[in-house]
PDB file of N, CA and C in Angstrom:
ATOM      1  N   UNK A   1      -7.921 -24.736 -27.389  1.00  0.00           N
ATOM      2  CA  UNK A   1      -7.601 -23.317 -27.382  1.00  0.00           C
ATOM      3  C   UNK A   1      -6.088 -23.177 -27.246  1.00  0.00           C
ATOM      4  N   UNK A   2      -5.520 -22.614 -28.184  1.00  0.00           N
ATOM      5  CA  UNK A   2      -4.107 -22.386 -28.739  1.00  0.00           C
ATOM      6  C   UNK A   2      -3.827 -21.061 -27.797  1.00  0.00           C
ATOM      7  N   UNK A   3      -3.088 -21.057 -26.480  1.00  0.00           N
ATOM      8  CA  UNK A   3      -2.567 -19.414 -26.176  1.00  0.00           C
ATOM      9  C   UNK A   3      -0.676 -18.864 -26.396  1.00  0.00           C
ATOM     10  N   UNK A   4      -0.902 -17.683 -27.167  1.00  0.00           N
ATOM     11  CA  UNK A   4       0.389 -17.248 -27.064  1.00  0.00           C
ATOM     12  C   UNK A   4       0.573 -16.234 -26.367  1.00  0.00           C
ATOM     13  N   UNK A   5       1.611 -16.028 -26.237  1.00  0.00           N
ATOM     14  CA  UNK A   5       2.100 -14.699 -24.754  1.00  0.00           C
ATOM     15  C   UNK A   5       3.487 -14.593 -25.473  1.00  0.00           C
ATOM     16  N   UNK A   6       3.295 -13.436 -25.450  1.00  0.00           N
ATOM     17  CA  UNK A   6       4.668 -12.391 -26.019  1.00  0.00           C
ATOM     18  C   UNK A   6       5.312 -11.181 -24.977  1.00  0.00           C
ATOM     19  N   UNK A   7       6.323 -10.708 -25.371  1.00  0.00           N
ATOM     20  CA  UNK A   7       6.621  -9.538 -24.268  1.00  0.00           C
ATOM     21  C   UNK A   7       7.776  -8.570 -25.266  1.00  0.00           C
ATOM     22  N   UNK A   8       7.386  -7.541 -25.011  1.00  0.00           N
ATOM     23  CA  UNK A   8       8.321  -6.613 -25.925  1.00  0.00           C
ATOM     24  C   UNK A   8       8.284  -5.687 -24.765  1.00  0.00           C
ATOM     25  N   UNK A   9       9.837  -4.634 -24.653  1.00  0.00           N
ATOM     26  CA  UNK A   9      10.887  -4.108 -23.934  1.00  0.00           C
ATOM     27  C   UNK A   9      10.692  -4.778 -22.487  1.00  0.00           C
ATOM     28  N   UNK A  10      10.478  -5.890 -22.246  1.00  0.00           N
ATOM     29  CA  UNK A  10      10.475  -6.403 -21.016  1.00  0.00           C
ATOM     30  C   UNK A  10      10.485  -7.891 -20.294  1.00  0.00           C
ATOM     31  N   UNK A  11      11.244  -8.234 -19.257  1.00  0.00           N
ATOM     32  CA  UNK A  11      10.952  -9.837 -19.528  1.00  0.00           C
ATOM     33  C   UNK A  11      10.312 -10.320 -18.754  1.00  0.00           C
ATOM     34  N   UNK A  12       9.872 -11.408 -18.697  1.00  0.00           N
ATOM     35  CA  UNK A  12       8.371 -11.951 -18.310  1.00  0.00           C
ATOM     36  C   UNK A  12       9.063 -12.898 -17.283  1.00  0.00           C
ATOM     37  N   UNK A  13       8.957 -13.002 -15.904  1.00  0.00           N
ATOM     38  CA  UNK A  13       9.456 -14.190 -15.741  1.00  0.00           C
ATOM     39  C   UNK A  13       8.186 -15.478 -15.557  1.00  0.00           C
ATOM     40  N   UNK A  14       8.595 -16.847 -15.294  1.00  0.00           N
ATOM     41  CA  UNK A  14       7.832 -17.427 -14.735  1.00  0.00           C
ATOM     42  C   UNK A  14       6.647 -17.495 -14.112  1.00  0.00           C
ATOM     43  N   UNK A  15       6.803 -16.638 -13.412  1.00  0.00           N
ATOM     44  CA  UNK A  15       5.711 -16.704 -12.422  1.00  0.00           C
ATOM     45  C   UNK A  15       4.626 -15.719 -12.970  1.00  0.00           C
ATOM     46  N   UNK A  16       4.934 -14.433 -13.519  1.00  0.00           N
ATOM     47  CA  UNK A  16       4.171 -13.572 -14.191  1.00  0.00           C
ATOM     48  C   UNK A  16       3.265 -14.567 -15.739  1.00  0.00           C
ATOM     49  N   UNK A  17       4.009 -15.477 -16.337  1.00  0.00           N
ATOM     50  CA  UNK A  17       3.628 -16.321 -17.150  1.00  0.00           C
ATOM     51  C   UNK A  17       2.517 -17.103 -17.057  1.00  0.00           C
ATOM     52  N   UNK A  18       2.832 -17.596 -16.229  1.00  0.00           N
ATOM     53  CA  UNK A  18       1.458 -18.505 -15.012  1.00  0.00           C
ATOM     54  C   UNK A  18       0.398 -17.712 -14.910  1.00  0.00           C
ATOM     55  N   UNK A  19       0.880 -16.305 -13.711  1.00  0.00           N
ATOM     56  CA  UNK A  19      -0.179 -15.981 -13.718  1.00  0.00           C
ATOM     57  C   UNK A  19      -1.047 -15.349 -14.846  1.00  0.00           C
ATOM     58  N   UNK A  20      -0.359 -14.845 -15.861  1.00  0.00           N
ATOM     59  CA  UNK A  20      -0.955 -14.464 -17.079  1.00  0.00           C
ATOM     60  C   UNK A  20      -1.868 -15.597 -17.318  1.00  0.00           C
ATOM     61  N   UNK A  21      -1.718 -17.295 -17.796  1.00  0.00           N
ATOM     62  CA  UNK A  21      -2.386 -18.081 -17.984  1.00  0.00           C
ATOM     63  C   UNK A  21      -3.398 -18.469 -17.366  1.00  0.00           C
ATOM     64  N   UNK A  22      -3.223 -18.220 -15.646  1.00  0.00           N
ATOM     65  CA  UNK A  22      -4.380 -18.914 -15.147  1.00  0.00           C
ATOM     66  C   UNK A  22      -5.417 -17.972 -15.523  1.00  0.00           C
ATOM     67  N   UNK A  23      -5.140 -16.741 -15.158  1.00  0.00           N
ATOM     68  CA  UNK A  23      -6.147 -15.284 -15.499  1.00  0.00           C
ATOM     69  C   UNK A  23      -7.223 -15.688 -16.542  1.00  0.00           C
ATOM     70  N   UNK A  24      -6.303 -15.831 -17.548  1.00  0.00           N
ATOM     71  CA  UNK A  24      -6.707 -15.502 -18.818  1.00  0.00           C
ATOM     72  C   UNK A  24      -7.395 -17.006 -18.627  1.00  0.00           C
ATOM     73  N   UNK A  25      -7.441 -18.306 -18.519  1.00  0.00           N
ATOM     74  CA  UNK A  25      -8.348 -19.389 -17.922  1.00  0.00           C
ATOM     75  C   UNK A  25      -9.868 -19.328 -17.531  1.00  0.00           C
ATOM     76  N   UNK A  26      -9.178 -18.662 -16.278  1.00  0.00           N
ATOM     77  CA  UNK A  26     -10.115 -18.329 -15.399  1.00  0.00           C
ATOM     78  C   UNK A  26     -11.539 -17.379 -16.196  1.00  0.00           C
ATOM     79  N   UNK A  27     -10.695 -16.562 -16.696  1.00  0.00           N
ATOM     80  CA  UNK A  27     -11.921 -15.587 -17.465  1.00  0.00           C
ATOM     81  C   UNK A  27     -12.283 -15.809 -18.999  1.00  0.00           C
ATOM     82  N   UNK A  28     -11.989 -17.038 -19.304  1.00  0.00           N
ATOM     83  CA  UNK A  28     -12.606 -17.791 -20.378  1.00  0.00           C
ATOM     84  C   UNK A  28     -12.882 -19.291 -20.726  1.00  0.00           C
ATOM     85  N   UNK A  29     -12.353 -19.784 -19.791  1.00  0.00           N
ATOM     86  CA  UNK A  29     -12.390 -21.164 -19.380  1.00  0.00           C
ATOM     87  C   UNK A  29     -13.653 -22.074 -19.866  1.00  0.00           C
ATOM     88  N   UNK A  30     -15.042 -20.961 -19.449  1.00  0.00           N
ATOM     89  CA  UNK A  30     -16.422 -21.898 -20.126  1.00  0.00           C
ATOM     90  C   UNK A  30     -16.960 -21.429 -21.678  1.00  0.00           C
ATOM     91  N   UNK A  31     -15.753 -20.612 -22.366  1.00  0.00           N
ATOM     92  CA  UNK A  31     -15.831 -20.230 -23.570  1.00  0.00           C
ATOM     93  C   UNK A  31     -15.025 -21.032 -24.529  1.00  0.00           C
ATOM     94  N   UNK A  32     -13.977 -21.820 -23.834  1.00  0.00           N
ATOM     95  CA  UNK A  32     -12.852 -22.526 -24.111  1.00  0.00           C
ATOM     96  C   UNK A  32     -13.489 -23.318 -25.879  1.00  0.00           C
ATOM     97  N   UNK A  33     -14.275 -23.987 -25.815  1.00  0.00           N
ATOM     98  CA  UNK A  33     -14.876 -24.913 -26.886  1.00  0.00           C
ATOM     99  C   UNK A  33     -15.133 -23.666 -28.081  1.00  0.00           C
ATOM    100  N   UNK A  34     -15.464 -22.758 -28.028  1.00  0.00           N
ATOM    101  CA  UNK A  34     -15.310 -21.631 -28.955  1.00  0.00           C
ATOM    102  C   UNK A  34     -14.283 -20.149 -29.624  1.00  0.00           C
ATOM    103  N   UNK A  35     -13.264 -20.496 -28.466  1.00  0.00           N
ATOM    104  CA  UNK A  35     -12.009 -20.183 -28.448  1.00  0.00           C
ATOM    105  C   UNK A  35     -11.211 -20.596 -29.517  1.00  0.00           C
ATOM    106  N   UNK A  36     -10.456 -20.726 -30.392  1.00  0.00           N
ATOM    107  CA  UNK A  36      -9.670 -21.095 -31.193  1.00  0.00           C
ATOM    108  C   UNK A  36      -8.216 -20.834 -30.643  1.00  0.00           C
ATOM    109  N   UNK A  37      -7.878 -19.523 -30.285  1.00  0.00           N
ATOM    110  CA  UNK A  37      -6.969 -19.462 -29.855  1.00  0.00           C
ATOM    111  C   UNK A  37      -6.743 -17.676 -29.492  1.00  0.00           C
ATOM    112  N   UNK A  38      -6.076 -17.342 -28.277  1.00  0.00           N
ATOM    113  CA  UNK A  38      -5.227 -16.139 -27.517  1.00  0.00           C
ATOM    114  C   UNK A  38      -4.151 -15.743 -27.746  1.00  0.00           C
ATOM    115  N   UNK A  39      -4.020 -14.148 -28.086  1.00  0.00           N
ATOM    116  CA  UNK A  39      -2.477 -14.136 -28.291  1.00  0.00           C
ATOM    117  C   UNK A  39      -2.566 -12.880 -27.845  1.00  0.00           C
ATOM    118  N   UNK A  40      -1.494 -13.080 -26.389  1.00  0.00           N
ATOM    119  CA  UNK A  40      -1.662 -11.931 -24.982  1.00  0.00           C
ATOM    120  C   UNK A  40       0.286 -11.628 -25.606  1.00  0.00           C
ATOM    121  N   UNK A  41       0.337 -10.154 -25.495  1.00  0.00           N
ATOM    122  CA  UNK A  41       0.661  -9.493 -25.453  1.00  0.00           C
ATOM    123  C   UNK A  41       1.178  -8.223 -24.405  1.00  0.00           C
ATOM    124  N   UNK A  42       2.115  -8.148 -24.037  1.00  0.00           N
ATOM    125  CA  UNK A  42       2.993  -7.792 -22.587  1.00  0.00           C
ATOM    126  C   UNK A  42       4.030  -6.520 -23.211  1.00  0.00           C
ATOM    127  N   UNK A  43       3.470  -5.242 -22.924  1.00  0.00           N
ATOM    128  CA  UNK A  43       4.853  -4.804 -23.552  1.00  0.00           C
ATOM    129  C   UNK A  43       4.801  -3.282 -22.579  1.00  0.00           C
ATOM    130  N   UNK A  44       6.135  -2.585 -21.975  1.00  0.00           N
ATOM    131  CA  UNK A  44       7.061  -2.276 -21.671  1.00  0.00           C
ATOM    132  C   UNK A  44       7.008  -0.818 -22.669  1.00  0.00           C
ATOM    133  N   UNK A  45       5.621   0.193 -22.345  1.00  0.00           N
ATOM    134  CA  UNK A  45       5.616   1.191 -23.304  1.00  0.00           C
ATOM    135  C   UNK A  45       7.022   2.207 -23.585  1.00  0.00           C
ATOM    136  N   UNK A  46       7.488   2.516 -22.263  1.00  0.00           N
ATOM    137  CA  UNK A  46       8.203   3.709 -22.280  1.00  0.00           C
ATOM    138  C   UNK A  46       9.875   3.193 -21.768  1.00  0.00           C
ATOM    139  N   UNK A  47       9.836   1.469 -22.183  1.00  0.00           N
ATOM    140  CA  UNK A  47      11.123   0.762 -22.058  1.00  0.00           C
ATOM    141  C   UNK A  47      11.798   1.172 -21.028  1.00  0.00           C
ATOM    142  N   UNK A  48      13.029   1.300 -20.984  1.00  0.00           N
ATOM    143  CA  UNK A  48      14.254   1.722 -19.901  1.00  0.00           C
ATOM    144  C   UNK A  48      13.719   2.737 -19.167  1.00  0.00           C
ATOM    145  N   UNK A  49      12.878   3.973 -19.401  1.00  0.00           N
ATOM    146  CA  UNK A  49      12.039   5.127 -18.783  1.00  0.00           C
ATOM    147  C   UNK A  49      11.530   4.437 -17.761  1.00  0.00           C
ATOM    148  N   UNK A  50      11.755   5.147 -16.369  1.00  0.00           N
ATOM    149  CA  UNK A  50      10.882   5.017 -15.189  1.00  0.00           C
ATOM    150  C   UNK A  50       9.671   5.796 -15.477  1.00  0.00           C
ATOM    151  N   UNK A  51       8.676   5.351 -14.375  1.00  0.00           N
ATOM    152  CA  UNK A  51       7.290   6.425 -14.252  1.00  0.00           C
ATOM    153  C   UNK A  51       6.664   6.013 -14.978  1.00  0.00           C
ATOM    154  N   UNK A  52       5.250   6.096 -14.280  1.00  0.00           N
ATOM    155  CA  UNK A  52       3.905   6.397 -15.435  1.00  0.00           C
ATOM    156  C   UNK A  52       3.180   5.377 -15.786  1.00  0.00           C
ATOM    157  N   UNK A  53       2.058   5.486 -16.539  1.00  0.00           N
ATOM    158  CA  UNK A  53       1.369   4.384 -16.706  1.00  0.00           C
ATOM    159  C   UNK A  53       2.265   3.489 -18.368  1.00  0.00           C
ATOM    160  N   UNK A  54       2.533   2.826 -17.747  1.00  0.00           N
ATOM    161  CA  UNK A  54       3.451   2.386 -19.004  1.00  0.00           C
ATOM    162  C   UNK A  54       3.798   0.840 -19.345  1.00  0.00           C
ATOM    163  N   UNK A  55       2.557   0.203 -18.592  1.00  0.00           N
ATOM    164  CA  UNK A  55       2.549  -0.920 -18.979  1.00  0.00           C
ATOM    165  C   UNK A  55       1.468  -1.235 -20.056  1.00  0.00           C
ATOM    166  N   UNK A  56       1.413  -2.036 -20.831  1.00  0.00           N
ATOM    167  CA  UNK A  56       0.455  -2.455 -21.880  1.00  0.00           C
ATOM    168  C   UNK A  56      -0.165  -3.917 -22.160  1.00  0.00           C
ATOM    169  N   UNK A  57      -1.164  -4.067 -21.928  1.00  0.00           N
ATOM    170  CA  UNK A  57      -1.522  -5.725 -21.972  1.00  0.00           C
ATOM    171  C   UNK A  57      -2.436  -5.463 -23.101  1.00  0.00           C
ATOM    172  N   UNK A  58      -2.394  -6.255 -24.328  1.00  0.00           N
ATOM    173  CA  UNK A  58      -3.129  -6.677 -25.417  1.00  0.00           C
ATOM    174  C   UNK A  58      -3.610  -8.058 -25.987  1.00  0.00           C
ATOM    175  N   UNK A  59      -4.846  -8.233 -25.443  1.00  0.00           N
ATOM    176  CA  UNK A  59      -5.624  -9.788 -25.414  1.00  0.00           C
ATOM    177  C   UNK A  59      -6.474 -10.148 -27.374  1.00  0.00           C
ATOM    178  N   UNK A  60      -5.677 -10.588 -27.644  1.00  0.00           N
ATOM    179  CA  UNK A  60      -6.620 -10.814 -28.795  1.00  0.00           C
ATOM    180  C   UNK A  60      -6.656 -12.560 -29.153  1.00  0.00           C
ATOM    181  N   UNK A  61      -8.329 -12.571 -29.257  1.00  0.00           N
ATOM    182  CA  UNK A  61      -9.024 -13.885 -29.421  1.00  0.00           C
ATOM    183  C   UNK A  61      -9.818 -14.273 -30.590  1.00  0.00           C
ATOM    184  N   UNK A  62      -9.182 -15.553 -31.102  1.00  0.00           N
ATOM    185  CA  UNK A  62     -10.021 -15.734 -32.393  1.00  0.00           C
ATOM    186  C   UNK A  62     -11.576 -16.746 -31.696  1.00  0.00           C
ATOM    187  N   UNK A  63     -12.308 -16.053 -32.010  1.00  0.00           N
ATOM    188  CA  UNK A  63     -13.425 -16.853 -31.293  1.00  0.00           C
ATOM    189  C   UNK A  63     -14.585 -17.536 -32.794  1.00  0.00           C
ATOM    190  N   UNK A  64     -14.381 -19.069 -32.631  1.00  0.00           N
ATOM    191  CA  UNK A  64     -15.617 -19.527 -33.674  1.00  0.00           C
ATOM    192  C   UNK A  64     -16.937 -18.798 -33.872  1.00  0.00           C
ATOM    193  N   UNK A  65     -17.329 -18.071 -34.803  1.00  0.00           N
ATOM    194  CA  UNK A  65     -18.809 -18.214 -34.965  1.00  0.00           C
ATOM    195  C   UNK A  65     -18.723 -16.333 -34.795  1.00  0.00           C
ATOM    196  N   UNK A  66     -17.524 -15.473 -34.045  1.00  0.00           N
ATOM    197  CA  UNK A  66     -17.497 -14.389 -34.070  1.00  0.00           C
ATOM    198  C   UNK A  66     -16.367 -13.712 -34.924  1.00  0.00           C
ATOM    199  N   UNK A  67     -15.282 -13.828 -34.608  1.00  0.00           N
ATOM    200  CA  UNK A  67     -14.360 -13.461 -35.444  1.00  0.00           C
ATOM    201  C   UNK A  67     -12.835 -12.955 -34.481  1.00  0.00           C
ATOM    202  N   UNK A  68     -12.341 -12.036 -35.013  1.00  0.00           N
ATOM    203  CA  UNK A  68     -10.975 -11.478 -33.942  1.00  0.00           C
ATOM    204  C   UNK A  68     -11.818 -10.719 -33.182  1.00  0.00           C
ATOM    205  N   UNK A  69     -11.495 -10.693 -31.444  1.00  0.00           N
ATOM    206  CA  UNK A  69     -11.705  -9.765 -30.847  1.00  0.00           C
ATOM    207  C   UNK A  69     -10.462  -9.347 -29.962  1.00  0.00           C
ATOM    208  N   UNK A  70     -10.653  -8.248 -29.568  1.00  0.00           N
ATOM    209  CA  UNK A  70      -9.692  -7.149 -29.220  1.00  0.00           C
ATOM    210  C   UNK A  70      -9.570  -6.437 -28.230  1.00  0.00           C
ATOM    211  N   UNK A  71      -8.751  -6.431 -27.157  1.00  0.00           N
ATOM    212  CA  UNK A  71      -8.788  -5.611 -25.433  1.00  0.00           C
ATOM    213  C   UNK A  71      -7.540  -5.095 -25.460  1.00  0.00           C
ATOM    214  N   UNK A  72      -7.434  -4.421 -24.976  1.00  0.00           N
ATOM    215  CA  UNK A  72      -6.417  -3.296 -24.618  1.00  0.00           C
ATOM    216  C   UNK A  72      -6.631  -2.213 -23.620  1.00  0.00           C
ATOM    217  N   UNK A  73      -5.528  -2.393 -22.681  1.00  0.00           N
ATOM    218  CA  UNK A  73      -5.376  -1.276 -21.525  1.00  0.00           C
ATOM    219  C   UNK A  73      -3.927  -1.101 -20.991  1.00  0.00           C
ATOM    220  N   UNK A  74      -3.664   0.385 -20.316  1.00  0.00           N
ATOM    221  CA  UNK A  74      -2.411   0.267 -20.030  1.00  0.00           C
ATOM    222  C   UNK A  74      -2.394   0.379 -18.323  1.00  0.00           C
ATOM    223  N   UNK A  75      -1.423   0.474 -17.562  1.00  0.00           N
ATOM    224  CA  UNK A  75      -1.752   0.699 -16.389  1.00  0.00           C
ATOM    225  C   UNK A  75      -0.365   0.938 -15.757  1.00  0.00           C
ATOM    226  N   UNK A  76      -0.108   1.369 -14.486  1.00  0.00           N
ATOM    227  CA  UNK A  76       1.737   1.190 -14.170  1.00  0.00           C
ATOM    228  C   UNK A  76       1.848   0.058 -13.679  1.00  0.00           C
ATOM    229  N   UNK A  77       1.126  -0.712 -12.694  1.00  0.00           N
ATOM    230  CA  UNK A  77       1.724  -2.041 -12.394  1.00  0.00           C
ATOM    231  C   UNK A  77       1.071  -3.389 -13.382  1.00  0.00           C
ATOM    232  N   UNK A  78       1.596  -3.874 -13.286  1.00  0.00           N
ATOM    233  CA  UNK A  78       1.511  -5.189 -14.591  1.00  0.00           C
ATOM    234  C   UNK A  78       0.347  -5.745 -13.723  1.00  0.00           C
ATOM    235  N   UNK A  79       0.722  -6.476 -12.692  1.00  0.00           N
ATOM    236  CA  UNK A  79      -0.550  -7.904 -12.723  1.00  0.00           C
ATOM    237  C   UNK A  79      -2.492  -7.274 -12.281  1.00  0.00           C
ATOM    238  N   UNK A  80      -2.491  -5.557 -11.678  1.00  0.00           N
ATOM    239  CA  UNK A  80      -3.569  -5.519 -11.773  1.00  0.00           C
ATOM    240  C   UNK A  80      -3.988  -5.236 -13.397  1.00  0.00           C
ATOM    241  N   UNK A  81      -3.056  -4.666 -14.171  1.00  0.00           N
ATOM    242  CA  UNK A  81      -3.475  -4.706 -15.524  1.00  0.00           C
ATOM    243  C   UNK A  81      -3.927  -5.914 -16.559  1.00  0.00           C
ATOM    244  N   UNK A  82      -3.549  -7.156 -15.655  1.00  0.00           N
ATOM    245  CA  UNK A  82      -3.467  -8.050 -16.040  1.00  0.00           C
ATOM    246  C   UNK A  82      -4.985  -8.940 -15.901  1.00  0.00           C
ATOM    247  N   UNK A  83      -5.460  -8.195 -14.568  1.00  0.00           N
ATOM    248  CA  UNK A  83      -6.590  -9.249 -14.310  1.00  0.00           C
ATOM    249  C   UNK A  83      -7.649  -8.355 -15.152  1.00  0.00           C
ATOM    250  N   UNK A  84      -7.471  -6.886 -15.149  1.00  0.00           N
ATOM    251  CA  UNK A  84      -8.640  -6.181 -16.078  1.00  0.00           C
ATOM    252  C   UNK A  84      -8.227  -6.465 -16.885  1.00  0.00           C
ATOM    253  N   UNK A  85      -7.452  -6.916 -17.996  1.00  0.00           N
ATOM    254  CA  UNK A  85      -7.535  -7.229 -18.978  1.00  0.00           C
ATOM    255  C   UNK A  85      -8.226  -8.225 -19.459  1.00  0.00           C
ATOM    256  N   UNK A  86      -8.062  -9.213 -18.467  1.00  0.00           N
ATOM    257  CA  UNK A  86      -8.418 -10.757 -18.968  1.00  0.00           C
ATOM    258  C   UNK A  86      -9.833 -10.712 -18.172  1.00  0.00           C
ATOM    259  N   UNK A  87     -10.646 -10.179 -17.639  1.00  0.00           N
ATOM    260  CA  UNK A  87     -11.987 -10.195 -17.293  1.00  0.00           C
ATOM    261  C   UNK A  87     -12.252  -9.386 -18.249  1.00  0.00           C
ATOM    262  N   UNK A  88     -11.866  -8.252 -18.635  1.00  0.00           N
ATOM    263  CA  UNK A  88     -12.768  -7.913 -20.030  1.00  0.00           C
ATOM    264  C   UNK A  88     -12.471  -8.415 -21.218  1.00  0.00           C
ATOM    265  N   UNK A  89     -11.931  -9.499 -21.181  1.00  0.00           N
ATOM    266  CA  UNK A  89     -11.973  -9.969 -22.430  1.00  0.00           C
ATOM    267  C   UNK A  89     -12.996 -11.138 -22.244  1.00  0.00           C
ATOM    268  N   UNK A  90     -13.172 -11.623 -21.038  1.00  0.00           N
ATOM    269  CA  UNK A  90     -14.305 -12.840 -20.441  1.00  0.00           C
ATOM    270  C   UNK A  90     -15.481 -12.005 -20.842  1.00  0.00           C
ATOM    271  N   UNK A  91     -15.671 -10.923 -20.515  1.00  0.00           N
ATOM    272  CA  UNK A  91     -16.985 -10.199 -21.139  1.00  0.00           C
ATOM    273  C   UNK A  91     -17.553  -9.631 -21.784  1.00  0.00           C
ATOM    274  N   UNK A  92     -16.366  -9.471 -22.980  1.00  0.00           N
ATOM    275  CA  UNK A  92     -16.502  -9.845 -24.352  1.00  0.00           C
ATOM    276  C   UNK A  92     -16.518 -10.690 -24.767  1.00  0.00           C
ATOM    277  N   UNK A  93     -16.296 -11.828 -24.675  1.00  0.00           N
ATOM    278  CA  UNK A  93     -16.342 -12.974 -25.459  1.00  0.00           C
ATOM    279  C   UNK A  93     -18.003 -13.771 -25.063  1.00  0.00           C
ATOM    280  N   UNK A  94     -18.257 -13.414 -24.190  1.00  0.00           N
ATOM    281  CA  UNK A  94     -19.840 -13.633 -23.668  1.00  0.00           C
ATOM    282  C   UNK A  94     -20.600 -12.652 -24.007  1.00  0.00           C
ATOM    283  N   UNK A  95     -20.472 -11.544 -24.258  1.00  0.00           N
ATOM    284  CA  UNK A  95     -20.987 -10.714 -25.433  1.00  0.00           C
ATOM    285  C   UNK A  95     -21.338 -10.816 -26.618  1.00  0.00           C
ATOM    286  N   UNK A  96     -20.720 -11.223 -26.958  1.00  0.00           N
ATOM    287  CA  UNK A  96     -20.293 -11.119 -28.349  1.00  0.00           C
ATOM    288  C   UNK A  96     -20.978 -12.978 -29.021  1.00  0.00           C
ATOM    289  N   UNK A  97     -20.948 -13.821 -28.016  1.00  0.00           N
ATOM    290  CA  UNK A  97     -21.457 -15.321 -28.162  1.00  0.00           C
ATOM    291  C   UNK A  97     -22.803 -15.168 -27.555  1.00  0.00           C
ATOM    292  N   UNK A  98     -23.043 -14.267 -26.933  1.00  0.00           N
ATOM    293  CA  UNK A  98     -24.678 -14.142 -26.878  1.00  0.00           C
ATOM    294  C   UNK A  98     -25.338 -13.786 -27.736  1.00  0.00           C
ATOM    295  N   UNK A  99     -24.991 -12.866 -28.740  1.00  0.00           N
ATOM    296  CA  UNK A  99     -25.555 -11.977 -29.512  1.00  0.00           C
ATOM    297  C   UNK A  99     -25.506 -12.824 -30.717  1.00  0.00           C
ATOM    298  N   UNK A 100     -24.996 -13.591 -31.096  1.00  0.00           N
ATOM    299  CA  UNK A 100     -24.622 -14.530 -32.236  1.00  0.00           C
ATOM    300  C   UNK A 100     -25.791 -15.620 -31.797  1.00  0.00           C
ATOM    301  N   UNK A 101     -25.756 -16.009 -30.210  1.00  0.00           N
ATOM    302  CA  UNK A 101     -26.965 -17.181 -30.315  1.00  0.00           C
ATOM    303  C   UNK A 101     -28.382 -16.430 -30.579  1.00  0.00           C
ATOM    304  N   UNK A 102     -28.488 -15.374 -30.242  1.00  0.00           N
ATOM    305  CA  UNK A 102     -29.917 -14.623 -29.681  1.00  0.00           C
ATOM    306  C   UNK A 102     -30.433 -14.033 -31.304  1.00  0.00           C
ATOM    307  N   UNK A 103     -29.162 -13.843 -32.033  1.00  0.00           N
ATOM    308  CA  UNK A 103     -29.101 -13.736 -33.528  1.00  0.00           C
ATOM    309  C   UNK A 103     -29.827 -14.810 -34.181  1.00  0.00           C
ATOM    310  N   UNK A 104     -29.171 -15.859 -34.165  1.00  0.00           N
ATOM    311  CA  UNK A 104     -29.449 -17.508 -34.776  1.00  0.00           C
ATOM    312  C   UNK A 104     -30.801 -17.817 -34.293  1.00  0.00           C
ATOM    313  N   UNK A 105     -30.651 -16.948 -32.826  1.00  0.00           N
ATOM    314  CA  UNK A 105     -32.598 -17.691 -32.588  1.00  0.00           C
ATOM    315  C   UNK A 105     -33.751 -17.001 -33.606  1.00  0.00           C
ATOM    316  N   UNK A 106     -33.348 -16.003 -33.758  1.00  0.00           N
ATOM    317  CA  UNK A 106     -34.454 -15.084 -34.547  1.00  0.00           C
ATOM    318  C   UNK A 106     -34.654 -15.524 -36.011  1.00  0.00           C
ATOM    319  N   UNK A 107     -33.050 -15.952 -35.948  1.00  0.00           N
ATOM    320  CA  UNK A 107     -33.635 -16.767 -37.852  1.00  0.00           C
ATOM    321  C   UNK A 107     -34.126 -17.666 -37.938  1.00  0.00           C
ATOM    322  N   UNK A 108     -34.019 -18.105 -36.854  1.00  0.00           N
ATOM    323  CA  UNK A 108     -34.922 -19.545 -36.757  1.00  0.00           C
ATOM    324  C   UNK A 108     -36.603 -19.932 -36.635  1.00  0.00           C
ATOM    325  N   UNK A 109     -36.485 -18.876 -35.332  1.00  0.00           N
ATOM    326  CA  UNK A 109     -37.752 -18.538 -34.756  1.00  0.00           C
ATOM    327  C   UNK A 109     -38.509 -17.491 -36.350  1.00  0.00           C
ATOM    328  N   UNK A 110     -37.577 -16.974 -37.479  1.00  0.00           N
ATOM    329  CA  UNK A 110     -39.222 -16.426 -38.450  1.00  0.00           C
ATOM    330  C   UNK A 110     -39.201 -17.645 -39.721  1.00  0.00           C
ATOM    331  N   UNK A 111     -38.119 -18.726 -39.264  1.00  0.00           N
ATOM    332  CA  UNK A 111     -38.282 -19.064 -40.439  1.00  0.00           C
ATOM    333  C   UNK A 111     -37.470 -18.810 -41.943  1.00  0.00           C
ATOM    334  N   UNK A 112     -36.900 -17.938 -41.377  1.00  0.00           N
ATOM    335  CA  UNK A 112     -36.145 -17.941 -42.560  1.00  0.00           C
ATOM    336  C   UNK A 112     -34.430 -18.353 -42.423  1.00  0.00           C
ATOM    337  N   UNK A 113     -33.454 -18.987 -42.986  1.00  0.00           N
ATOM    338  CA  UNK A 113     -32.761 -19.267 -43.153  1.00  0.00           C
ATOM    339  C   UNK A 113     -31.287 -18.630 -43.069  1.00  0.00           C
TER     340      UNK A 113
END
């Protein structure tokens, strides 16, 4: 699993980096083998502007067997935006890989191909 992390009007340090990674780990970690690859997204809506909800985290995952999926939320402080982001993307991606097996069982289970 390939992850990228980007940041637009804002800079990311270190430690925010990390924790972006473990997060995003943590809440896909036993999906990892069907993962292809993450590309998290950090951006700084209302730039130099104080106030407001104006942070933006955007999780998008190429997942085998499903296709691109897609999370998005904004919030004012970064790292709780950070952990809802990356748990709903853990429960989408288990969504979305359930429904694909529970799919495959039914073609199986009539027989047809």
């Amino acid at each position: 699993m390939k992850l990228s992390i980007f940041s637009h009007r804002m800079e990311l340090s270190a430690e925010t980096r990390a924790y972006l990674e473990r997060r995003l780990m943590f809440a896909v970690s036993r999906f990892a083998p069907k993962i292809e690859r993450i590309e998290a997204g950090l951006i700084d809506v209302n730039g130099e502007r104080a106030g407001g909800v104006d942070k933006r985290c955007r999780l998008v995952a190429k997942v085998a067997g499903v296709g691109r999926l897609v999370v998005q939320d904004d919030d004012a402080e970064l790292l709780p935006l950070i952990d809802r982001t990356a748990d709903r993307l853990g429960r989408l991606v288990q969504r979305k890989l359930e429904f694909v097996r529970m799919r495959e069982g039914r073609r199986s289970a009539s027989g047809s191909v």
